[in-house]
N, C-alpha and C. Protein backbone atom coordinates (compact mmCIF):
# COMPACT_ATOMS: atom_id res chain seq x y z
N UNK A 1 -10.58 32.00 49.05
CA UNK A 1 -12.00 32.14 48.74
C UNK A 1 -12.25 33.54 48.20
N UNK A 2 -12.72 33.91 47.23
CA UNK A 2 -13.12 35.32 46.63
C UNK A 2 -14.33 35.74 46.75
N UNK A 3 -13.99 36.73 47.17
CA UNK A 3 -15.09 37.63 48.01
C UNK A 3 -16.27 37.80 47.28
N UNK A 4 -17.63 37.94 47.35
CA UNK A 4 -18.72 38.34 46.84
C UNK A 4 -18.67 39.32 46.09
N UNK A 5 -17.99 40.54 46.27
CA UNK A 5 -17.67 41.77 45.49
C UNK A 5 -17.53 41.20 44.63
N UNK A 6 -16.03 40.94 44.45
CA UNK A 6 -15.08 39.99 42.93
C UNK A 6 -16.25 39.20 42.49
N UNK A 7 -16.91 38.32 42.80
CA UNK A 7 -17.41 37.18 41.97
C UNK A 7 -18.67 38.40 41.38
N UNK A 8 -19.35 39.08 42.17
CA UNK A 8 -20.32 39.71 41.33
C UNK A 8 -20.01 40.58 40.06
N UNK A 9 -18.34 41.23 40.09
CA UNK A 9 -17.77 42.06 39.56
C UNK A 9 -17.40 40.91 38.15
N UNK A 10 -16.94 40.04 38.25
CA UNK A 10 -16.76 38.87 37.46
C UNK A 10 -18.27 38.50 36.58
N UNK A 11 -19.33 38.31 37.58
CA UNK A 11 -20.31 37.51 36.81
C UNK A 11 -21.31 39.16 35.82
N UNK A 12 -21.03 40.09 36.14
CA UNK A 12 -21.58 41.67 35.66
C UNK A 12 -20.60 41.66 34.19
N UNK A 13 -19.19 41.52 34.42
CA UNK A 13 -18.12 41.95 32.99
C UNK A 13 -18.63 40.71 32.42
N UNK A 14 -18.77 39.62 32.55
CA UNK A 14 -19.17 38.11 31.50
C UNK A 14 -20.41 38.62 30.79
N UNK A 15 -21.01 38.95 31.91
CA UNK A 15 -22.71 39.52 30.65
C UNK A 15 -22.58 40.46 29.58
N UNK A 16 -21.67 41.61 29.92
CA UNK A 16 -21.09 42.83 29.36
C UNK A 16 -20.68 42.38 28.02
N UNK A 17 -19.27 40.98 28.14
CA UNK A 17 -18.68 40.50 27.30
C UNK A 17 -19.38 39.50 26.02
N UNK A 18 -20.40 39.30 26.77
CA UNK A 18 -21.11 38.36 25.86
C UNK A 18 -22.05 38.90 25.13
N UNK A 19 -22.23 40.39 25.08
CA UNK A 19 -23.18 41.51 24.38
C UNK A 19 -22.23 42.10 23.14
N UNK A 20 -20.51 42.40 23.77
CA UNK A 20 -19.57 43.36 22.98
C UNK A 20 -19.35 42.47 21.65
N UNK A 21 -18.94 43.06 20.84
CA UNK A 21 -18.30 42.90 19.32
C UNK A 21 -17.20 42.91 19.12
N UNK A 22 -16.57 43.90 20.16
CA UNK A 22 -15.05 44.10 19.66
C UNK A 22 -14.86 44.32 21.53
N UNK A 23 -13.62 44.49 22.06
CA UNK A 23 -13.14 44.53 23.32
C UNK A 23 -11.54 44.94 22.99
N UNK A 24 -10.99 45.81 23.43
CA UNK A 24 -9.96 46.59 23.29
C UNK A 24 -9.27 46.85 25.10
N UNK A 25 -8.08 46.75 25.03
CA UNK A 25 -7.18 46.69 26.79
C UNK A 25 -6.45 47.91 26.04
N UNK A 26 -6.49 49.32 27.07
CA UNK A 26 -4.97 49.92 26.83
C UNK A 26 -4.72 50.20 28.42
N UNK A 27 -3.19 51.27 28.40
CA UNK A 27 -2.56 51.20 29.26
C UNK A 27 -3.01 52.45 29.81
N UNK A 28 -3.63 52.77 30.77
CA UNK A 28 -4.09 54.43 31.13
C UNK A 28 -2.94 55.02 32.22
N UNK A 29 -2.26 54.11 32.62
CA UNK A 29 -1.17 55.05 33.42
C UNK A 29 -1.02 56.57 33.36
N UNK A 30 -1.27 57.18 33.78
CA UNK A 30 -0.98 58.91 33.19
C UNK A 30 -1.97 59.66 32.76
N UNK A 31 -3.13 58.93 32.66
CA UNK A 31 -4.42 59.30 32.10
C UNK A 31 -5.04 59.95 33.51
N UNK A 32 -5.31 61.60 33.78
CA UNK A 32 -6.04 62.17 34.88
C UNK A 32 -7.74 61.27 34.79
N UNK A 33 -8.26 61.89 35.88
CA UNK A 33 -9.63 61.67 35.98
C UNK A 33 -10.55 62.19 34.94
N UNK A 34 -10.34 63.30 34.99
CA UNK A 34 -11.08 64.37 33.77
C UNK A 34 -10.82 63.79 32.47
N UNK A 35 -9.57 63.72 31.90
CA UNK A 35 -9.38 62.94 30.83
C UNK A 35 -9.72 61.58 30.87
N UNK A 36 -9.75 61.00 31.85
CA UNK A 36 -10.66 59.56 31.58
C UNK A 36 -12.11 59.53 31.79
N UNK A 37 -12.81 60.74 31.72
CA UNK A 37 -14.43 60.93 32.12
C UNK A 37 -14.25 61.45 30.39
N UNK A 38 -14.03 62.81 30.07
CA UNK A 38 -13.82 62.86 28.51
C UNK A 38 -13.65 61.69 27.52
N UNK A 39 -12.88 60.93 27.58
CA UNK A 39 -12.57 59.75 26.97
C UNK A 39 -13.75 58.58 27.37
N UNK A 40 -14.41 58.48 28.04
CA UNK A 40 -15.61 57.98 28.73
C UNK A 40 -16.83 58.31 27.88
N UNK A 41 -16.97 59.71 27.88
CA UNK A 41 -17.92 60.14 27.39
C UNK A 41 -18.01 60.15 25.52
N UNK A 42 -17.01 59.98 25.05
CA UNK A 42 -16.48 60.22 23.78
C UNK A 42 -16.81 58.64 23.28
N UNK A 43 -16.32 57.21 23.96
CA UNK A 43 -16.64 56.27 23.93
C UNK A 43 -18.41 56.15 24.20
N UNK A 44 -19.02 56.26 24.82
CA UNK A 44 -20.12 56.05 25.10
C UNK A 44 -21.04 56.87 23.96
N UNK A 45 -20.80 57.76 23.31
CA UNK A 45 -21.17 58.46 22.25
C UNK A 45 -21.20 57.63 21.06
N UNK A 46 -20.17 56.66 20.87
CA UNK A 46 -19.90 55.87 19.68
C UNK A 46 -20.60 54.47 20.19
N UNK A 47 -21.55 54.37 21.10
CA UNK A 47 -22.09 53.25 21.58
C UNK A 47 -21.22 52.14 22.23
N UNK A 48 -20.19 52.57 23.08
CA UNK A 48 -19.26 51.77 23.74
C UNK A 48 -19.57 52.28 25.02
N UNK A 49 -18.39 51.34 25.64
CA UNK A 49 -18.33 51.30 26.98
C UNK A 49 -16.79 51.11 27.90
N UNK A 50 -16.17 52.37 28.23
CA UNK A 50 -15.31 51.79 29.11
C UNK A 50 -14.89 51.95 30.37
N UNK A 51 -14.34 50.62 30.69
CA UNK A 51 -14.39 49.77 32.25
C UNK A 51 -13.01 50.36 33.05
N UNK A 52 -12.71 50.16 33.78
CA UNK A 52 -11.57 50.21 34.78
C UNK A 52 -11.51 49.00 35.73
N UNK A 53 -11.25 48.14 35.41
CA UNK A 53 -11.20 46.59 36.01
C UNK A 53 -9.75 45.80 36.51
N UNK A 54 -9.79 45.05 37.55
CA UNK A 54 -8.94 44.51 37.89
C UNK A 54 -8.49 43.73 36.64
N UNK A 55 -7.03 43.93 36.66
CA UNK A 55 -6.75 42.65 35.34
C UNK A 55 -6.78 41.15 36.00
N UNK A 56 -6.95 40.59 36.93
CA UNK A 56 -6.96 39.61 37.23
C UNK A 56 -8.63 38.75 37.09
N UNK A 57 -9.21 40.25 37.45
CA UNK A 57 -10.96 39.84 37.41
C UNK A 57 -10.58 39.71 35.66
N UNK A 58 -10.79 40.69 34.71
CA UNK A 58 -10.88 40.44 33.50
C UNK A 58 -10.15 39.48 32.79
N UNK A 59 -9.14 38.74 33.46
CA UNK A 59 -8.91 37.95 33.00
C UNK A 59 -9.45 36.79 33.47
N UNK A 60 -10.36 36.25 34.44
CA UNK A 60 -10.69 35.43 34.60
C UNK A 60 -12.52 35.40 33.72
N UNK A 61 -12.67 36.50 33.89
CA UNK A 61 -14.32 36.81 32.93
C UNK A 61 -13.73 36.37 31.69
N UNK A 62 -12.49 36.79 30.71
CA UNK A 62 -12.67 36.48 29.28
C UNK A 62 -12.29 35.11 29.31
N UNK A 63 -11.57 34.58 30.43
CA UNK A 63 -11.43 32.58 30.67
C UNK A 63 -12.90 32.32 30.46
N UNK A 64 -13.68 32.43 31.37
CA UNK A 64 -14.90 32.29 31.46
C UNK A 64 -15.74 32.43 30.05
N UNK A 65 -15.80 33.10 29.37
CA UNK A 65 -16.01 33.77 28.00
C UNK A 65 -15.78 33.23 26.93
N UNK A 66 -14.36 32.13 26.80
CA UNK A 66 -13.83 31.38 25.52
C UNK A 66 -13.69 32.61 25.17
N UNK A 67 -12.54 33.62 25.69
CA UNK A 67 -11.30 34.26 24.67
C UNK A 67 -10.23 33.87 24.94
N UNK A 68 -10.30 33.70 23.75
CA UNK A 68 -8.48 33.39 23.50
C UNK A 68 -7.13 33.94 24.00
N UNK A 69 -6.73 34.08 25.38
CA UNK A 69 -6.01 34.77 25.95
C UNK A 69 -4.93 34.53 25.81
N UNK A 70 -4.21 33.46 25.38
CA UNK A 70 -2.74 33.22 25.31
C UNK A 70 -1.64 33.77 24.74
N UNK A 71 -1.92 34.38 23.45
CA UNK A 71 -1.27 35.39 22.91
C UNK A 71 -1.09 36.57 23.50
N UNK A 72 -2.02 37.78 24.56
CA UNK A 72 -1.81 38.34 24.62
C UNK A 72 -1.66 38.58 26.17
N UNK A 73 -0.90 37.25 26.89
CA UNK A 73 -1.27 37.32 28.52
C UNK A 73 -0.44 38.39 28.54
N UNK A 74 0.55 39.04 27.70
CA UNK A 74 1.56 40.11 28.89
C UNK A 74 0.69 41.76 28.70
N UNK A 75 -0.23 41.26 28.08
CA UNK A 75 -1.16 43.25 27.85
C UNK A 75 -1.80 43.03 29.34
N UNK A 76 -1.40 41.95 30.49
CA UNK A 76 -2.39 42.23 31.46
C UNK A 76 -1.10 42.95 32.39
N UNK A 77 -0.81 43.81 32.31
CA UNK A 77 -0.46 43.97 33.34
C UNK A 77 -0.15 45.44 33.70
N UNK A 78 0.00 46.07 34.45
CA UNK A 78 0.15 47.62 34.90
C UNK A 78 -1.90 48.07 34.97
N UNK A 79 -1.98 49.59 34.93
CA UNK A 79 -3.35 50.14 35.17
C UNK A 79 -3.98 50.11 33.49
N UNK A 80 -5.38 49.35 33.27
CA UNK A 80 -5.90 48.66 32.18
C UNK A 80 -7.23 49.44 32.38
N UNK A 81 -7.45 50.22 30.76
CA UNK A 81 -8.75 50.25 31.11
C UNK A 81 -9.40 49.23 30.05
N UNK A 82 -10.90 49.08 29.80
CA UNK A 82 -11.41 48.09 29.07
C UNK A 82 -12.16 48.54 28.02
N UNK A 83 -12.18 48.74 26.80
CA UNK A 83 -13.35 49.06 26.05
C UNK A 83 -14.14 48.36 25.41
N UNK A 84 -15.41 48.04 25.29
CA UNK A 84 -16.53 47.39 25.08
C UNK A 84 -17.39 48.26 24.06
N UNK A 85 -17.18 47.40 22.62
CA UNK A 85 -18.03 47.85 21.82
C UNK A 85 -19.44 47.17 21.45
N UNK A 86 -20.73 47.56 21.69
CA UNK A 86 -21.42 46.62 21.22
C UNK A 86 -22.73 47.01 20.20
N UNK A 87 -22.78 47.96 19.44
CA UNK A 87 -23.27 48.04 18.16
C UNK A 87 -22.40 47.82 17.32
N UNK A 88 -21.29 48.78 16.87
CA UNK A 88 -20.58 48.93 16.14
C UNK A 88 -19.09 48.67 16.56
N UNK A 89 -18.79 47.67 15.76
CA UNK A 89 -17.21 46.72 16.54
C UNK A 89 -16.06 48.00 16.15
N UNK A 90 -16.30 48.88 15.49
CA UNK A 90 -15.24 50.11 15.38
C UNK A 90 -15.41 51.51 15.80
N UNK A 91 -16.78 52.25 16.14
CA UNK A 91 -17.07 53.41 16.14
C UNK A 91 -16.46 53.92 17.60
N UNK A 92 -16.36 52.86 18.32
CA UNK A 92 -16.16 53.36 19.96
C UNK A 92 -14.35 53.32 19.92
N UNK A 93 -13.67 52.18 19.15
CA UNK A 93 -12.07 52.02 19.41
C UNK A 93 -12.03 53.19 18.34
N UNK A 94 -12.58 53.95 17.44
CA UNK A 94 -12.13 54.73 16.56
C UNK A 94 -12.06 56.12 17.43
N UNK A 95 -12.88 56.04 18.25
CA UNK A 95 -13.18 57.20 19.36
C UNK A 95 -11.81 57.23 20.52
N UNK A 96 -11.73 55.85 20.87
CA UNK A 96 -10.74 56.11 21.61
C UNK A 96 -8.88 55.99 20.87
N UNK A 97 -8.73 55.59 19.21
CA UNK A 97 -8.12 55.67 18.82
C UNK A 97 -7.26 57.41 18.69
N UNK A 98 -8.98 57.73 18.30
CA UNK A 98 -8.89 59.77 18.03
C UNK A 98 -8.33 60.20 19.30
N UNK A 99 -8.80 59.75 20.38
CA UNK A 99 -8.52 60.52 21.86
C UNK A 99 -6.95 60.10 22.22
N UNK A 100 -6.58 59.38 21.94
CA UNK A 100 -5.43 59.10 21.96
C UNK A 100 -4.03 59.60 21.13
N UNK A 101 -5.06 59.68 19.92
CA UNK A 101 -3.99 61.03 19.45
C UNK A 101 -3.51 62.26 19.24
N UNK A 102 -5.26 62.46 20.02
CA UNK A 102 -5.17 63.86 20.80
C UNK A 102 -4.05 64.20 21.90
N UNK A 103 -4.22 63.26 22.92
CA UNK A 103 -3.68 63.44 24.06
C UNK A 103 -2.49 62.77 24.57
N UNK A 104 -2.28 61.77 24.02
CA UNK A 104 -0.97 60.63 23.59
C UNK A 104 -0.74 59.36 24.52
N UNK A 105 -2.31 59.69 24.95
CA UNK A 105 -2.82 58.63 26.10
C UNK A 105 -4.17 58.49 25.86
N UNK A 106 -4.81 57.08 26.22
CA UNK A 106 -3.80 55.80 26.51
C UNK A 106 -3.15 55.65 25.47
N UNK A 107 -2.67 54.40 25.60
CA UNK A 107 -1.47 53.27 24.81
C UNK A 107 -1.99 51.68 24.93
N UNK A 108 -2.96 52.21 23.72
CA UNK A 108 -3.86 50.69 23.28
C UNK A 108 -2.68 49.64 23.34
N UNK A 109 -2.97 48.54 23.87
CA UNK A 109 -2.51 47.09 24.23
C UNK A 109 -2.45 46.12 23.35
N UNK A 110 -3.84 45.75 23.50
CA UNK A 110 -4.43 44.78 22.13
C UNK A 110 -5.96 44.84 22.43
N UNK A 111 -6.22 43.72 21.79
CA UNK A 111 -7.73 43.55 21.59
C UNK A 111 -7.91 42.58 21.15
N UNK A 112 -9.76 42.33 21.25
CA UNK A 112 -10.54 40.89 20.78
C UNK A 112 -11.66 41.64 19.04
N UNK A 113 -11.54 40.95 18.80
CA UNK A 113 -12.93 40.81 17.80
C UNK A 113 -13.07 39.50 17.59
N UNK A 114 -14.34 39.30 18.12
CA UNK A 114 -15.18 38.47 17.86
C UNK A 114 -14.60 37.23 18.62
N UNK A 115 -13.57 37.84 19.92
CA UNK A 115 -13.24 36.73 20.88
C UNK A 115 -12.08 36.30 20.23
N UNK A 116 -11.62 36.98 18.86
CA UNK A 116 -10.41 36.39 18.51
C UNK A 116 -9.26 37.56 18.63
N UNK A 117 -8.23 37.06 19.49
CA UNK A 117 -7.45 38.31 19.70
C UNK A 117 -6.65 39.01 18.47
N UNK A 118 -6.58 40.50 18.97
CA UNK A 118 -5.69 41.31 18.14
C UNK A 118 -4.63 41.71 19.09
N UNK A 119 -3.67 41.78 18.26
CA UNK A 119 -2.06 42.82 18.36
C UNK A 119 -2.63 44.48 18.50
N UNK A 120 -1.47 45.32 19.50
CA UNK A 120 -1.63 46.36 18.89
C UNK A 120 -1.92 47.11 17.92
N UNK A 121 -1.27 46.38 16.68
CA UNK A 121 -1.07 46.96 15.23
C UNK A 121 -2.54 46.24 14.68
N UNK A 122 -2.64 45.39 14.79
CA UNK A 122 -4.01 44.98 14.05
C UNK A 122 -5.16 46.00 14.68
N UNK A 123 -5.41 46.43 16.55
CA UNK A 123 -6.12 47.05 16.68
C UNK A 123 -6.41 48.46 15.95
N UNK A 124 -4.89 48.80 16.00
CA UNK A 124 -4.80 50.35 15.51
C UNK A 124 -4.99 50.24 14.01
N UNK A 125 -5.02 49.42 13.17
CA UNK A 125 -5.36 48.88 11.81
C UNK A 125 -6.83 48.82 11.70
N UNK A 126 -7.51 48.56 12.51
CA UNK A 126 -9.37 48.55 12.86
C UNK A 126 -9.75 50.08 12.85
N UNK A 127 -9.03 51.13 14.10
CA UNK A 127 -9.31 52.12 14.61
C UNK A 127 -9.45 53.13 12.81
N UNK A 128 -8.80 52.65 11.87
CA UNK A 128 -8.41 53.29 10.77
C UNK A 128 -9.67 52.84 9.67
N UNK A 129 -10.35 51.84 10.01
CA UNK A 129 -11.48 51.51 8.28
C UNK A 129 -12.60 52.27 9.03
N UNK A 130 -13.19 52.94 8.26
CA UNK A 130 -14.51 53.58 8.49
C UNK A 130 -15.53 52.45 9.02
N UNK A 131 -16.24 53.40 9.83
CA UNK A 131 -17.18 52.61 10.81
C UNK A 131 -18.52 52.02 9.89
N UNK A 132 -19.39 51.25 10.62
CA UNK A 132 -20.60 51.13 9.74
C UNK A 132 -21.56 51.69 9.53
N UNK A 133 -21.64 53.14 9.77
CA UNK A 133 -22.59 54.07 9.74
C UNK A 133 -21.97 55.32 7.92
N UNK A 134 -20.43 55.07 8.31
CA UNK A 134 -20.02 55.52 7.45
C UNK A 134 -20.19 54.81 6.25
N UNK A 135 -20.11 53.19 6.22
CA UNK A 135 -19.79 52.56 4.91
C UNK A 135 -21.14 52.28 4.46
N UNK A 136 -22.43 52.59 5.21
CA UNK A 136 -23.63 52.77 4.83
C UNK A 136 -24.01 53.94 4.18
N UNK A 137 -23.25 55.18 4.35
CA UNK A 137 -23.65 56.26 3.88
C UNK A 137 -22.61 56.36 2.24
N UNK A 138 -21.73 55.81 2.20
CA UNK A 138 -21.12 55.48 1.11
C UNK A 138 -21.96 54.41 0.08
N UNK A 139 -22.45 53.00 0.73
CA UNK A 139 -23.27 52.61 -0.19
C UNK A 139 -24.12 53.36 -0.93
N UNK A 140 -25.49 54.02 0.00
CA UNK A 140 -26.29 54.64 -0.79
C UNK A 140 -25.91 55.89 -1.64
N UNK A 141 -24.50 56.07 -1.29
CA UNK A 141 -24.51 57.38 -2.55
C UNK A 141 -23.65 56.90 -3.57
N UNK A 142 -23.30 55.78 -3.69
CA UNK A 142 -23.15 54.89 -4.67
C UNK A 142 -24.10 54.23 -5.27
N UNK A 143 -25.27 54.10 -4.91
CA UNK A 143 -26.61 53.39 -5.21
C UNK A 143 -27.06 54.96 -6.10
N UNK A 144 -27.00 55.78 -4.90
CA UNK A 144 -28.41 56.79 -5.42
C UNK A 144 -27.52 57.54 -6.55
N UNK A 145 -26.16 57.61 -6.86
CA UNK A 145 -25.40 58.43 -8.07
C UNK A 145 -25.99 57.50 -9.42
N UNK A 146 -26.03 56.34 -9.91
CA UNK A 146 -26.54 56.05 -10.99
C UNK A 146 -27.81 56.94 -11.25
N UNK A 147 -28.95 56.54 -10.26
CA UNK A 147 -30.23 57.18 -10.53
C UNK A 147 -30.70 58.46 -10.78
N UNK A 148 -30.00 59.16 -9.87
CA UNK A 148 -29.45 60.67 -10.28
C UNK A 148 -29.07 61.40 -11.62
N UNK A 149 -28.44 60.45 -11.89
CA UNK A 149 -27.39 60.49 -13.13
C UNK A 149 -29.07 60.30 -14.36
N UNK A 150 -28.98 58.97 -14.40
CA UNK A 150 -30.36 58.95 -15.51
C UNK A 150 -31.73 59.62 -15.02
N UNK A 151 -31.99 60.43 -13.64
CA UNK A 151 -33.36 61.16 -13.76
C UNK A 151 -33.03 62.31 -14.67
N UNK A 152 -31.35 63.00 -14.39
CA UNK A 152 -31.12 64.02 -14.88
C UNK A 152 -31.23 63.64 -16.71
N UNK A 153 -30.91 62.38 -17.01
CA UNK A 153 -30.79 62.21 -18.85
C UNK A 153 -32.56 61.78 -19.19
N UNK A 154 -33.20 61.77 -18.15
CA UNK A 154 -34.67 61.33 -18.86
C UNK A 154 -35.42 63.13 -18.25
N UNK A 155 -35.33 63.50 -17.97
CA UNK A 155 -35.34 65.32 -17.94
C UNK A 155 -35.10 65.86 -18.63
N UNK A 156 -34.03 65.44 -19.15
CA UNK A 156 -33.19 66.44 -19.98
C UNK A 156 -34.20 66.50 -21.35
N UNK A 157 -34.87 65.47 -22.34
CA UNK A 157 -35.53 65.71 -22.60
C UNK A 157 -36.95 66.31 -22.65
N UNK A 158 -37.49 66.12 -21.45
CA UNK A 158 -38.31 66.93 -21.36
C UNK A 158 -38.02 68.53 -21.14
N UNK A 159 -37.18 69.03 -21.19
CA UNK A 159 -36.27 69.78 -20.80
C UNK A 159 -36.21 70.56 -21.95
N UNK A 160 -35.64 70.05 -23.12
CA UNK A 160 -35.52 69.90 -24.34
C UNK A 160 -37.03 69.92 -25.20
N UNK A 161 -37.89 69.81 -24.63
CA UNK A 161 -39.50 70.00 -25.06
C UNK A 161 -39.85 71.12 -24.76
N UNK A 162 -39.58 71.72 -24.01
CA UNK A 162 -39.85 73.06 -22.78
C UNK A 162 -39.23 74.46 -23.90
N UNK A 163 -37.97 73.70 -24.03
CA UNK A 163 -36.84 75.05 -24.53
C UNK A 163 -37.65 75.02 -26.10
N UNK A 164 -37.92 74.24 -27.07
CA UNK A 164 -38.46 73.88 -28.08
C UNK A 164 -39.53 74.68 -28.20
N UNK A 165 -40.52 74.55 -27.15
CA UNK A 165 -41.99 75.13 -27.38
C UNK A 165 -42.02 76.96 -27.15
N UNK A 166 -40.82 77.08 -25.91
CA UNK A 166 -40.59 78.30 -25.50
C UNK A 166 -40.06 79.32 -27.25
N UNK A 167 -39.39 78.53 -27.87
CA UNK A 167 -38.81 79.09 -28.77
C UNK A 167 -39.94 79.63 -30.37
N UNK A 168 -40.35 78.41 -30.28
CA UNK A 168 -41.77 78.41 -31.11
C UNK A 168 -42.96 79.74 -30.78
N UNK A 169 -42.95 79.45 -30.08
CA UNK A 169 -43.86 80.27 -28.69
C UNK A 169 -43.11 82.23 -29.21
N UNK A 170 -42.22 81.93 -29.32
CA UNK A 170 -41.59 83.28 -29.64
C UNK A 170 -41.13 83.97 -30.35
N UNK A 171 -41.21 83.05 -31.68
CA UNK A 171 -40.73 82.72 -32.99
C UNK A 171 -42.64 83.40 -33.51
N UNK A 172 -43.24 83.03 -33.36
CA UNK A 172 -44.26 82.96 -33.60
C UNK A 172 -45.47 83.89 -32.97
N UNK A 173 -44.75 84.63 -32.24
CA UNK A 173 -44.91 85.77 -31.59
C UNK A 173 -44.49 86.76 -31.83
N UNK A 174 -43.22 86.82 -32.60
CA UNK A 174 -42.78 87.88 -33.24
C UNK A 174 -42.94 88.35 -34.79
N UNK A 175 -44.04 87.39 -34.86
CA UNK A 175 -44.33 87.69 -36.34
C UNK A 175 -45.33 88.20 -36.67
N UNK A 176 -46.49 88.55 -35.17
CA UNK A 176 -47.79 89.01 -35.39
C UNK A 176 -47.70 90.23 -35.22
């Protein structure tokens, strides 16, 4: 029979899971406290969230969940932490991608997007495309460079009216 703790700890990560975008397992073995409060805080900055959970609870929440666990039952095992992205399915694993190669810990596992699992290599393949704050700030300066471009060629004539009159203006001034 499982204790009230567990089942509440279970029915809290299902709500969690059913908010996230992306969900990422690595291996924190070796990871101090301090460095997992840093790495905490670094995640939570990028609008994530990460857990320190029984792998047996989390694996019964993403059963619960419809994820696809079969591919990656052997990432459950040893000390797991959990990351939970839920604005942006990359800004938080890109955070803990960076911290990791800062410090050479953790040792990302795998991962879900969108409940469909990833490989190591596919995660660390995510941690690498710019986030969506970035590829928004790339649109508009791809948008706003055309317009730029022709305020400066519809100026330029008036521009060209300015230098014209200035010259006249002085031409015509030097003759009185």
């Amino acid at each position: 029979m499982p204790s009230p703790k567990n089942l509440n700890q279970v029915k809290n990560l299902q709500t969690k899971l059913k908010q996230a975008k992306s969900v990422v397992l690595a291996d924190c073995h070796g990871l101090s406290v301090n460095l997992q409060q840093d790495l905490r805080n670094q995640v939570k900055q990028a609008d994530g969230e990460l857990l320190v959970i029984k792998n047996t609870l989390l694996k019964i929440a993403l059963k619960n969940e419809k994820y696809s666990l079969k591919p990656l039952l052997d990432s459950f095992t040893g000390p797991t932490i959990t990351l939970l992205a839920y604005e942006d399915e990359i800004a938080p694993l890109k955070a803990l991608a960076d911290f990791a190669k800062d410090h050479q810990l953790p040792k990302i596992k795998a991962g879900f997007l969108s409940k469909e699992p990833l490989t190591q290599a596919q995660v660390k393949t995510l941690a690498k495309l710019p986030t969506k704050v970035e590829l928004l700030n790339k649109t508009v300066a791809t948008i706003k460079a055309p317009l730029s471009g022709m305020l400066n060629v519809l100026s330029g004539n008036l521009r060209n009216l300015v230098y014209a009159l200035e010259a006249i203006k002085t031409q015509k001034g030097g003759e009185k």
